[in-house]
Every structure is written in structure tokens, then in C-alpha cells.
C-alpha atoms as a PDB file:
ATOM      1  CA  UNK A   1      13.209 -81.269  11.450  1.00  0.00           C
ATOM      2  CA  UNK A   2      10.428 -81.696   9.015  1.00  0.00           C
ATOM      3  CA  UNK A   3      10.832 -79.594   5.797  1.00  0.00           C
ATOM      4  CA  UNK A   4       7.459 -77.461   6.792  1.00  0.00           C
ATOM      5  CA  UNK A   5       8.552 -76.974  10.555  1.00  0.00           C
ATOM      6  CA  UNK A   6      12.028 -74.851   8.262  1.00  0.00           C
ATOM      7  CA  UNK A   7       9.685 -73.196   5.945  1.00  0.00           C
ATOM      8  CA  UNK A   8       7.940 -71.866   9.292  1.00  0.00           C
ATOM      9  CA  UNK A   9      10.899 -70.766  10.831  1.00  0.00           C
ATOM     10  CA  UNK A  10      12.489 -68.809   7.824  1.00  0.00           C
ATOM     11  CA  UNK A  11       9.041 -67.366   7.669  1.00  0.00           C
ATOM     12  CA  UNK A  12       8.844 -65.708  10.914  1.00  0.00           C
ATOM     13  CA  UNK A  13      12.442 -64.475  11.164  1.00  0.00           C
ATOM     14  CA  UNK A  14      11.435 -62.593   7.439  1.00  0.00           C
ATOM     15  CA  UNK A  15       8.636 -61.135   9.211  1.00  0.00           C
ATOM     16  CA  UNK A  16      10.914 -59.377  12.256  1.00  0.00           C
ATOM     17  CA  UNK A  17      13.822 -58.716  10.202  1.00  0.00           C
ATOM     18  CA  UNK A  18      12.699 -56.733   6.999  1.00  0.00           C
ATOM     19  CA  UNK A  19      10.927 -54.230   9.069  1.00  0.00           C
ATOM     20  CA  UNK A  20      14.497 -53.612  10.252  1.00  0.00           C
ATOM     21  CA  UNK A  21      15.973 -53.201   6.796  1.00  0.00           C
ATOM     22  CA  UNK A  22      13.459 -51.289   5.050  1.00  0.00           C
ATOM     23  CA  UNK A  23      12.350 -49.004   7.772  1.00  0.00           C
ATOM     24  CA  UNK A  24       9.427 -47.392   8.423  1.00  0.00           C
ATOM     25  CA  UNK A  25       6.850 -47.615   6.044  1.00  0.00           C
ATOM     26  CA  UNK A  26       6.241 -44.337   3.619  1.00  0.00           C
ATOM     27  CA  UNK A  27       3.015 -42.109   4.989  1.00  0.00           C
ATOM     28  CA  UNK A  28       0.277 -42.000   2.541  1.00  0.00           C
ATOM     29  CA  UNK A  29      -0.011 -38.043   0.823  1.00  0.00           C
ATOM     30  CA  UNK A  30      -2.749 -36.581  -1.422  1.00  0.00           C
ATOM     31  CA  UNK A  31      -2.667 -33.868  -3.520  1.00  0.00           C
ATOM     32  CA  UNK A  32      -4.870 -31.515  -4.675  1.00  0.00           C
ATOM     33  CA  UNK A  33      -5.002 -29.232  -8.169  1.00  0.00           C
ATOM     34  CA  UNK A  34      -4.940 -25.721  -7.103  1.00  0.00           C
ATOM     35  CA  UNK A  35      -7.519 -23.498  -6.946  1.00  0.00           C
ATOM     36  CA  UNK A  36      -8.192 -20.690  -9.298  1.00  0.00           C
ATOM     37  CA  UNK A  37      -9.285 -17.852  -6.870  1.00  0.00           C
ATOM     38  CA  UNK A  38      -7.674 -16.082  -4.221  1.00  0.00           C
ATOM     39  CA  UNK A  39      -7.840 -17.730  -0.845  1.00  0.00           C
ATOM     40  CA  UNK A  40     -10.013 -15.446   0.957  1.00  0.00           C
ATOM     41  CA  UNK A  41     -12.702 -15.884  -1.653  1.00  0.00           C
ATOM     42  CA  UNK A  42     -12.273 -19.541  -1.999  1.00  0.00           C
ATOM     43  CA  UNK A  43     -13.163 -19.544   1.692  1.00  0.00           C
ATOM     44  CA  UNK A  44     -16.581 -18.266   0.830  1.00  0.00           C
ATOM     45  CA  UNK A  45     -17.642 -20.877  -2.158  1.00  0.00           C
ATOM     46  CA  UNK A  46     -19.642 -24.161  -1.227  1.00  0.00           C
ATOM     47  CA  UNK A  47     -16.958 -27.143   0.116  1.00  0.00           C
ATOM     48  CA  UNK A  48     -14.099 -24.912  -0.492  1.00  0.00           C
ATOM     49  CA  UNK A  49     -11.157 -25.211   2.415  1.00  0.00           C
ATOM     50  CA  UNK A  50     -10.572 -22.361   4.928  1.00  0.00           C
ATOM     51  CA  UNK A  51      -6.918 -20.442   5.395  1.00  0.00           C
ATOM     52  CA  UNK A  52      -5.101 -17.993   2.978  1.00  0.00           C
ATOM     53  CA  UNK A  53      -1.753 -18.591   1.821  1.00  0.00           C
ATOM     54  CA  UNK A  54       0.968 -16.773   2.091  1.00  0.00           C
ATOM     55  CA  UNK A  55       3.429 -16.060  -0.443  1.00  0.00           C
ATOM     56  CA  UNK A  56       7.076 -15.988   0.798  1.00  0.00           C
ATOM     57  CA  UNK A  57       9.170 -15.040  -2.103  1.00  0.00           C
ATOM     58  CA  UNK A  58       8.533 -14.423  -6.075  1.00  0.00           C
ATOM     59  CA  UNK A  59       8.170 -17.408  -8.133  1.00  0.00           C
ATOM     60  CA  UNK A  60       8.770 -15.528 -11.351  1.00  0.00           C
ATOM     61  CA  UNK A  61       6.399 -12.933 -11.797  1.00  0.00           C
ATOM     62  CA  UNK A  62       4.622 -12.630 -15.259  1.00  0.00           C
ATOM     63  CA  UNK A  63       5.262  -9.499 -17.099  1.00  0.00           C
ATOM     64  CA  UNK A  64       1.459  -8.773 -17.018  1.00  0.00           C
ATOM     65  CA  UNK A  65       0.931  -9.349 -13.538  1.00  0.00           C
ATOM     66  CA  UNK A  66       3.901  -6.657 -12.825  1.00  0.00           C
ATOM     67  CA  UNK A  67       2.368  -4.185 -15.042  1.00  0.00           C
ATOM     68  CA  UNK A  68      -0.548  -4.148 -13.561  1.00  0.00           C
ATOM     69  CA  UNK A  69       0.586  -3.437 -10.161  1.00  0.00           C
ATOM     70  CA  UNK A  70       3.135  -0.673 -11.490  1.00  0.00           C
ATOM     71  CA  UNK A  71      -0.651   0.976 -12.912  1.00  0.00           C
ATOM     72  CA  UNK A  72      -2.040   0.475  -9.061  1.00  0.00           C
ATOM     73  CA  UNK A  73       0.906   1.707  -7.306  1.00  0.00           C
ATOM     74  CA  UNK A  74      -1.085   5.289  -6.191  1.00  0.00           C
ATOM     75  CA  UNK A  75       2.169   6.716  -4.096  1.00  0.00           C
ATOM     76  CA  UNK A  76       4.524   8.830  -6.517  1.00  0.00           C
ATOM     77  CA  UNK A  77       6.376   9.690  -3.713  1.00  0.00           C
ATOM     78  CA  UNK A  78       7.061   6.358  -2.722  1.00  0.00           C
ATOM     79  CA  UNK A  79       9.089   2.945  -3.946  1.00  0.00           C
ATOM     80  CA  UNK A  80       7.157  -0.554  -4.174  1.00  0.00           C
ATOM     81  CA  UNK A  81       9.015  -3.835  -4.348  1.00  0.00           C
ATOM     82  CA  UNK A  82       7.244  -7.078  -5.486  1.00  0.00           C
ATOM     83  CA  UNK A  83       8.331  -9.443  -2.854  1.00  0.00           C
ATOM     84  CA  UNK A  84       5.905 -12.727  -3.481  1.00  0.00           C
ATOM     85  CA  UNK A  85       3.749 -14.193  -5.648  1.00  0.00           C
ATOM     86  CA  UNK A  86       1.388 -16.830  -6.081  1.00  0.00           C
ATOM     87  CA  UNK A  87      -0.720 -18.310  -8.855  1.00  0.00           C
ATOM     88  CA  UNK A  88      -3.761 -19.854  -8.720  1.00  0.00           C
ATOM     89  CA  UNK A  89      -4.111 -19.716 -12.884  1.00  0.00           C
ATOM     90  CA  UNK A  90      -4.449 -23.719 -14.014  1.00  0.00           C
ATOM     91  CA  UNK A  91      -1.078 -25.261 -15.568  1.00  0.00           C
ATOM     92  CA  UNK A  92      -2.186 -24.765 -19.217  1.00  0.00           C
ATOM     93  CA  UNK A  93      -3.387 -21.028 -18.972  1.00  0.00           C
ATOM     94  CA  UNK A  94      -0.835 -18.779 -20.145  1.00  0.00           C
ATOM     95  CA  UNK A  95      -1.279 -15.257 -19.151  1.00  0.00           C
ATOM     96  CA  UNK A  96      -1.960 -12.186 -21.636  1.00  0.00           C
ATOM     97  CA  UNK A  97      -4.082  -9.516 -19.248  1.00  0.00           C
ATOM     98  CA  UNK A  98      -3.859  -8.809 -15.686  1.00  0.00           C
ATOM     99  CA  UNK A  99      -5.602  -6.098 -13.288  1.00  0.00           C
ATOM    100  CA  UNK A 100      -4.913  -5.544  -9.752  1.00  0.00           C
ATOM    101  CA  UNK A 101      -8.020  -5.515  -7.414  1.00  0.00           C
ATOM    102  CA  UNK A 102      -7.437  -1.756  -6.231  1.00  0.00           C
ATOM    103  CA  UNK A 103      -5.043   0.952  -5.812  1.00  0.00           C
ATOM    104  CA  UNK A 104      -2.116   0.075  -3.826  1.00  0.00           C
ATOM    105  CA  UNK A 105      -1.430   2.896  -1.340  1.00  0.00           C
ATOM    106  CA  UNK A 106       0.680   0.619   1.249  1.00  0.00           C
ATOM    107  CA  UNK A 107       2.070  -2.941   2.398  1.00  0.00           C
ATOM    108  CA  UNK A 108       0.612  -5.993   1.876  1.00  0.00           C
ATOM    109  CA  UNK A 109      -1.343  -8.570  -0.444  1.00  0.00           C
ATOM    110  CA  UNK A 110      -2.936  -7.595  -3.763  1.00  0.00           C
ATOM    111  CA  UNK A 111      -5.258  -9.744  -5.193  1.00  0.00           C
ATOM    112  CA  UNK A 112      -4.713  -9.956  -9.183  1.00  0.00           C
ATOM    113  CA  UNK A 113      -7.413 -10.910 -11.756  1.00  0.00           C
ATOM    114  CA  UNK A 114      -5.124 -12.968 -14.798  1.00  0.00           C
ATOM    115  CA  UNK A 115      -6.671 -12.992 -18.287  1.00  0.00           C
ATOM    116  CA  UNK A 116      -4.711 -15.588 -20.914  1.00  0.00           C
ATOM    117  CA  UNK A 117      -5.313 -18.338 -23.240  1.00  0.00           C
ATOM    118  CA  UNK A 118      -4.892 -22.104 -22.753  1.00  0.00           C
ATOM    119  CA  UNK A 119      -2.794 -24.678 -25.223  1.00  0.00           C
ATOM    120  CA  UNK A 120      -5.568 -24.739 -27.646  1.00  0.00           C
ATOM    121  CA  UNK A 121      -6.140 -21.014 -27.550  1.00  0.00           C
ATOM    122  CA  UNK A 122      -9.439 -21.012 -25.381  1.00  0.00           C
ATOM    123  CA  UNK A 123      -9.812 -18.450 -23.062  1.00  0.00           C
ATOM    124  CA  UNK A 124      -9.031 -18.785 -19.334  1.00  0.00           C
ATOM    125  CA  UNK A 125      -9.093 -16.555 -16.463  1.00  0.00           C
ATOM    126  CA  UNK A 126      -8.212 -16.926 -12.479  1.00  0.00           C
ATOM    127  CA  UNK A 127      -6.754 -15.297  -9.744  1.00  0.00           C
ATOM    128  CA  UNK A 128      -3.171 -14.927  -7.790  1.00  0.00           C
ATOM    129  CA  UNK A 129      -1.620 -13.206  -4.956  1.00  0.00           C
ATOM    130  CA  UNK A 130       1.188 -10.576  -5.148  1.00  0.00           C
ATOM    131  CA  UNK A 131       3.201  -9.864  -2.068  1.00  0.00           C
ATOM    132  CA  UNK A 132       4.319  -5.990  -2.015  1.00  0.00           C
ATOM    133  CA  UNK A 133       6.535  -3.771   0.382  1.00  0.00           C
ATOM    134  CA  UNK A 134       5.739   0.259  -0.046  1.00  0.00           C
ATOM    135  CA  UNK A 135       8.511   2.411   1.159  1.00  0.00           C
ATOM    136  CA  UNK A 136       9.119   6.102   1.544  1.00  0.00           C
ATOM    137  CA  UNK A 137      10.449   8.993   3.164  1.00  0.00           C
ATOM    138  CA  UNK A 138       8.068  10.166   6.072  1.00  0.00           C
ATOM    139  CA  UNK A 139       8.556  13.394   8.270  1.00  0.00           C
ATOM    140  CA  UNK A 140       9.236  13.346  12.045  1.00  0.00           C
ATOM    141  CA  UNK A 141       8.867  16.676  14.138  1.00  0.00           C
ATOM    142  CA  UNK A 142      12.644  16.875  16.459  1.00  0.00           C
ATOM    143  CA  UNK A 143      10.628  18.832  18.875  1.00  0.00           C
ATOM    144  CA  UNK A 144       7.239  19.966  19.947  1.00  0.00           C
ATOM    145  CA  UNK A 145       5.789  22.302  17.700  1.00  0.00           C
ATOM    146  CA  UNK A 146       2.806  24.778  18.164  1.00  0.00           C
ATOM    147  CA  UNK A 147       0.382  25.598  16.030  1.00  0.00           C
ATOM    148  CA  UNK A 148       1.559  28.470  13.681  1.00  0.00           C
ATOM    149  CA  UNK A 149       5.245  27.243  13.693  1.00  0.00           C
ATOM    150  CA  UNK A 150       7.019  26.623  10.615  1.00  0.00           C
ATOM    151  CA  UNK A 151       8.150  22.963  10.084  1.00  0.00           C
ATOM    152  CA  UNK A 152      11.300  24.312   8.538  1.00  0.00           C
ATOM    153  CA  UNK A 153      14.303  23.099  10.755  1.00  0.00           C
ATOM    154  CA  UNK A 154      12.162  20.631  12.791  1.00  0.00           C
ATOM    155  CA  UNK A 155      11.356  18.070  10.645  1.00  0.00           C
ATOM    156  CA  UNK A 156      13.548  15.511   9.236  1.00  0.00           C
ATOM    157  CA  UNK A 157      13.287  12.658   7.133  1.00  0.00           C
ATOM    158  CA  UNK A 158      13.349   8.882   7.806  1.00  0.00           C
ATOM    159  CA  UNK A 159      12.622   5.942   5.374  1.00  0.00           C
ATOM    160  CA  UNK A 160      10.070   3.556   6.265  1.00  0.00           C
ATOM    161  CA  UNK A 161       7.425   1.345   5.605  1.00  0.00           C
ATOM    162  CA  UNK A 162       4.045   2.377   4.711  1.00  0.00           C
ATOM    163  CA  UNK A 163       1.815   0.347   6.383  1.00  0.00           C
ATOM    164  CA  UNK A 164      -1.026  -2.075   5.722  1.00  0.00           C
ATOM    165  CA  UNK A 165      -3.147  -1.851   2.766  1.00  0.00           C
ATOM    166  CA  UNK A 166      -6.428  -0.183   3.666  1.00  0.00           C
ATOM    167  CA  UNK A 167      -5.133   1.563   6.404  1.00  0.00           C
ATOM    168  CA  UNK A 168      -6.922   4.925   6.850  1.00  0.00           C
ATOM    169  CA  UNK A 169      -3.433   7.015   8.394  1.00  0.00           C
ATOM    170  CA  UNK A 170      -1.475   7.954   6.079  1.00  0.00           C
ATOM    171  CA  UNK A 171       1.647  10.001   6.442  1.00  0.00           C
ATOM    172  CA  UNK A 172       2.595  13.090   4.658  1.00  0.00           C
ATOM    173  CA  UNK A 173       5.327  12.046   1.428  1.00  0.00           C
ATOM    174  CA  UNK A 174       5.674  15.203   0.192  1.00  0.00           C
ATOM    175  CA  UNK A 175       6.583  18.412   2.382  1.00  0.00           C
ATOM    176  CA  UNK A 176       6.124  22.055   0.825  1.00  0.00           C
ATOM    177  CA  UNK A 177       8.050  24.879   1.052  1.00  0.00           C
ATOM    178  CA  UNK A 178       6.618  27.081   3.832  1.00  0.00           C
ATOM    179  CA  UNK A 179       4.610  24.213   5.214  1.00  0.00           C
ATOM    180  CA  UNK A 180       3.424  24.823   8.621  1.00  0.00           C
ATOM    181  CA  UNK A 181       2.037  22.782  11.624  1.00  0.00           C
ATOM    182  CA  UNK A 182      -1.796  23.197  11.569  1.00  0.00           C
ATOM    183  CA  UNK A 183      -1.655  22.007  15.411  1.00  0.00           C
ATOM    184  CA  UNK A 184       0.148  21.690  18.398  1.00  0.00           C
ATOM    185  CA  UNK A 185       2.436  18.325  17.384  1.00  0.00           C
ATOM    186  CA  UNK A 186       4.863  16.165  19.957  1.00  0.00           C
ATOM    187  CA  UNK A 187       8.540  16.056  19.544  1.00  0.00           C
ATOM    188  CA  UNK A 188       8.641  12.235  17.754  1.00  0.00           C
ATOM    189  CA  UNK A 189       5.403  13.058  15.645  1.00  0.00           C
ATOM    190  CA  UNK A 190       5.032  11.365  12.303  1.00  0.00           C
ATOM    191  CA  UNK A 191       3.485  14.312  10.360  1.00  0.00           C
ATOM    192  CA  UNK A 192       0.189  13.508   8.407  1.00  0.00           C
ATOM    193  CA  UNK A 193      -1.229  15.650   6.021  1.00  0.00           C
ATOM    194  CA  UNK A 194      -4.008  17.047   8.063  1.00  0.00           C
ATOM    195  CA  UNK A 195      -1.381  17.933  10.709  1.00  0.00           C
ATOM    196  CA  UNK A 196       0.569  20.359   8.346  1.00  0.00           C
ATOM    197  CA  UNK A 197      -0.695  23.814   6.670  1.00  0.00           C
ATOM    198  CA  UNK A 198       0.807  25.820   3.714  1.00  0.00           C
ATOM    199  CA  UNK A 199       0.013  29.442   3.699  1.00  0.00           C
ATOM    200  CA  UNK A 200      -2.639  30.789   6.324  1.00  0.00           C
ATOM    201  CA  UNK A 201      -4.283  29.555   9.037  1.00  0.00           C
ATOM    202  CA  UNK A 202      -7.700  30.153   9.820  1.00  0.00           C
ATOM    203  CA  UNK A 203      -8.499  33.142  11.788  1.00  0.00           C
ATOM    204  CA  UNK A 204      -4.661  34.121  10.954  1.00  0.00           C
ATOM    205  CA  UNK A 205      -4.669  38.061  10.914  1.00  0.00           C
ATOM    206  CA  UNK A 206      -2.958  38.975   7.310  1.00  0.00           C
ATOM    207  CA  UNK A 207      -2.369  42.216   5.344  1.00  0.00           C
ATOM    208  CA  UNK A 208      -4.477  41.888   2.063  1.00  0.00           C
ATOM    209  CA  UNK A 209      -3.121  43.546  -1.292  1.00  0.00           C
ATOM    210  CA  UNK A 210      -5.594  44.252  -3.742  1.00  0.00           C
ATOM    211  CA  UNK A 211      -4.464  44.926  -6.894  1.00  0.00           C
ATOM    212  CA  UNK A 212      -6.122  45.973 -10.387  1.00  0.00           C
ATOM    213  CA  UNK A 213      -3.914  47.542 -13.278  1.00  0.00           C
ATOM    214  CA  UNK A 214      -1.680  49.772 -11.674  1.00  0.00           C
ATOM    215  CA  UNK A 215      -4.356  50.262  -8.637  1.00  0.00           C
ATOM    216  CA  UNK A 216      -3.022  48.820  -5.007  1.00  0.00           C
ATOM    217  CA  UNK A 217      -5.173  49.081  -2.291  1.00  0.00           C
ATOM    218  CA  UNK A 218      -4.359  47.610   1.290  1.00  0.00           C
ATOM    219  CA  UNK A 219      -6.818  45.557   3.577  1.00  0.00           C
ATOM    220  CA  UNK A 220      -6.735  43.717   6.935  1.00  0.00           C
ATOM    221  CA  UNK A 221      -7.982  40.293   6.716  1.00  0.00           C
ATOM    222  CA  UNK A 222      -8.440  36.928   8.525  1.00  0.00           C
ATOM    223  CA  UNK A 223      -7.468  33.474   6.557  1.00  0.00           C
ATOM    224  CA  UNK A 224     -10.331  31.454   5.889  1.00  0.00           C
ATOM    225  CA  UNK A 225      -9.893  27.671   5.026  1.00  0.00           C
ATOM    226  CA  UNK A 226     -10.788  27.516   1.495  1.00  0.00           C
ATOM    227  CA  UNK A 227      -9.061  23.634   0.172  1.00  0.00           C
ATOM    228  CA  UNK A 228      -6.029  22.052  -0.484  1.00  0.00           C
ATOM    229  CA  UNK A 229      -2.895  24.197  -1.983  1.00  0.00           C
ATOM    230  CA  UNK A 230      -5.318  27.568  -2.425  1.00  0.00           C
ATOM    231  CA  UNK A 231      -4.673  30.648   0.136  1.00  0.00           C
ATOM    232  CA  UNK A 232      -8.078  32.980   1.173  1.00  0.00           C
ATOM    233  CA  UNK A 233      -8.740  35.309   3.573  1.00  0.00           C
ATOM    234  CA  UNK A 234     -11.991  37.327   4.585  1.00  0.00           C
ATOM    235  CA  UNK A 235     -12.500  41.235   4.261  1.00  0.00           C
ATOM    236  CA  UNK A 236     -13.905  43.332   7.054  1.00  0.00           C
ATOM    237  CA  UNK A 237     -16.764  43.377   4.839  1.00  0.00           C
ATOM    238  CA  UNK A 238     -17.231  39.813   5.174  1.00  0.00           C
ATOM    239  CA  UNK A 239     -16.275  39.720   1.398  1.00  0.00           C
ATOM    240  CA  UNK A 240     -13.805  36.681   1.090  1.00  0.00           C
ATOM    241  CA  UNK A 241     -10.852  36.473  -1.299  1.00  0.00           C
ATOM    242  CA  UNK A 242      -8.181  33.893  -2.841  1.00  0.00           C
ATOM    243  CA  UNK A 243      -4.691  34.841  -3.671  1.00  0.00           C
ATOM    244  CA  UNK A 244      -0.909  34.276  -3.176  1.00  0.00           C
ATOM    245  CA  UNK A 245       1.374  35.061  -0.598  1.00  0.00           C
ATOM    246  CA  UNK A 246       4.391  37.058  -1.708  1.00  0.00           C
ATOM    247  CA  UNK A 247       6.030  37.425   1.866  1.00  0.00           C
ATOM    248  CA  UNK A 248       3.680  38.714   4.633  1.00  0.00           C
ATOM    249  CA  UNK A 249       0.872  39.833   2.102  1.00  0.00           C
ATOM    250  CA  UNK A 250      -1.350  38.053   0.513  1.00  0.00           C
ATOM    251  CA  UNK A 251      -1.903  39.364  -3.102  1.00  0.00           C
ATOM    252  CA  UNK A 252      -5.517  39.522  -4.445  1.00  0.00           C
ATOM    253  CA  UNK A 253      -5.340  40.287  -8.882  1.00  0.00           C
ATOM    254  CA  UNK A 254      -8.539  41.828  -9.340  1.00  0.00           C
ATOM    255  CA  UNK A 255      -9.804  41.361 -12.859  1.00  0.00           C
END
């Protein structure tokens, strides 16, 4: 055998064995830096890429960033837990300044303007994500109620989620002394605000006490809606009045 006939052969038995040995070959990847905006409005510049991410867990929240979504969190009543987060601020930019997009009334994803300053002390500015759960107790009728009926005894409380961000139901946090249903309400009901009423009902018949100095005069009257946490009624007269219950009456202080 001719010395190029060996060359040949040790040739092609490299070519079908080193496959074997090294395996497949690696797939090709490309990166990309990441964006600094939010998803949903890089979705809307020129020859940006569709989709939203996600965040699935914290990746160490800035200090900023978490102050500014204690200042949104609009629920006193209520407990929010930062459960993701995801920057979109450039590698050198380290944060000073945040502000949340809006209030946060519920769960879901908050969209956070970052203010900071780069390695050489520019200023730089983008967006990131923030993943938050909003928790509280909510009230749940134990049997159907009528309008009129007191809520005392047939309520109780439950902890759970408050729901998406934007939503326009929201239920009631905070239950008053005296509170009432303002309709007729299921057995199971979550109770709203607009399903409850404190003090009188419109059209309710009530004894009115008017009182001035050591003058007490007595009235029948009819409660009158008149806003949130006040308590009126209507004279036969048609004159109407605002006061405060103190049992069955309500009291009128005349100047």
C-alpha cells in the first residue's frame, strides 16, 4: 500500500469517528442588551420585539424602587408583598430616584420609572417591572341578608387576595360599627362598599331631635342620602337636616 492510499484511509476513519467523541456540535446563541422600557411600551416603538416579561421572583430590589411602591400602596387596610422584579436600567446606571406609574390598589405588575447616575456621574433614566401580591381581610355575609339588616353577627372575615390592578370591584376592608346592608345580599356575598350602609337608609322613617341650648324639640323624619360617613334626614316641611344617631334618634345641634 502506497503511502497516499494510508494517508486516505486514516483520513476518512477521522472523519466518522470524531463526530462520535466530541458529540454534537454546540447551537449557535445571540444575545441581546436589554431594553430600557417596560415591555408593553417597547412593543409600541419602531423594530422593537413583541411579548412582556414576566418576573418570577425578586432579584434584589433597590431601596428606591421599594420606596416608591410603599408611597403607591393606596390600601391601609391591606398588606403588599414585593414578589418580582425586573430591570430594564443599563449595567452602568445606578439608581438614586424611582416613581411607580400609579396607585397600587391590587395584584399585579407596576411599571417603575428609575432615575440614577452612570460611572461617570451622567444622568440616566429607564424603566423596570415590580411584581406585587395585595392581601387583606374581606367580609363574607353567612346568610342572606335583607335590606335594613344589621351586618353584625353575619359577616365574617376571610383573608384574600385583592385582585388585578385596575379592576373596578373592590371589596369593603374596613367594616363600621353599626354598618348595615344597603340591599338584599346572598348568603356567600363578598360585601363591597356600595352594598353596606352606616346609619339611615333612605326613605328610613326616624325620630328627629332638635336641639338648641337647653331647647329639645321632637320631629318625624325620613333619611335622605346625603354622602359617605354623614347621617340626614328630611322634615315634614321638606326642610332637610344632618346629625348623629345616639340610639334610635337622630340628633340635630341647632346653632
Amino acid at each position: 500500500m502506497t503511502m497516499s492510499a494510508s494517508l486516505s484511509i486514516l483520513f476518512a476513519a477521522a472523519a466518522v469517528a470524531l463526530p462520535a467523541i466530541a458529540g454534537a456540535a454546540p447551537k449557535m446563541e445571540t444575545s441581546s442588551s436589554a431594553p430600557a422600557a417596560p415591555p408593553s411600551e417597547r412593543a409600541s416603538q419602531p423594530g422593537a420585539a413583541a411579548g412582556a416579561a414576566t418576573p418570577a421572583a425578586a432579584e434584589g430590589i433597590p431601596p428606591q424602587v421599594e420606596a416608591a411602591l410603599r408611597a403607591a400602596f393606596a390600601l391601609p387596610d391591606a398588606r403588599m408583598e414585593i414578589v418580582g422584579y425586573r430591570s430594564f436600567l443599563s449595567g452602568d446606571c445606578s439608581p438614586n430616584a424611582a416613581e411607580a406609574s400609579g396607585a397600587i390598589e391590587g395584584s399585579g405588575r407596576v411599571a417603575v420609572r428609575v432615575l440614577g447616575a452612570d460611572t461617570l456621574g451622567a444622568p440616566c433614566e429607564g424603566w423596570s417591572w415590580a411584581e406585587v401580591q395585595v392581601s387583606a381581610r374581606v367580609w363574607i355575609t353567612t346568610r342572606p341578608l335583607r335590606q335594613g339588616d344589621p351586618l353584625e353577627g353575619a359577616v365574617r372575615g376571610e383573608i384574600r387576595e385583592i385582585g388585578e390592578i385596575g379592576a373596578s370591584r373592590r371589596p369593603l376592608l374596613s367594616l363600621a360599627d353599626g354598618a348595615r346592608a344597603s340591599r338584599s345580599l346572598a348568603a356567600g356575598t363578598v360585601l363591597e362598599p356600595s352594598q353596606i350602609a352606616v346609619g339611615l337608609l333612605p326613605g328610613e322613617p326616624v325620630l328627629v331631635n332638635l336641639r338648641s341650648g337647653a331647647l329639645s324639640i321632637l320631629a318625624e323624619g325620613r333619611g335622605v342620602a346625603c354622602g359617605r360617613d354623614r347621617i340626614c334626614a328630611t322634615l315634614p316641611s321638606g326642610k332637610r337636616v344632618e346629625g348623629h344617631l345616639e340610639g334610635e334618634l337622630l340628633v340635630v345641634e341647632a346653632p
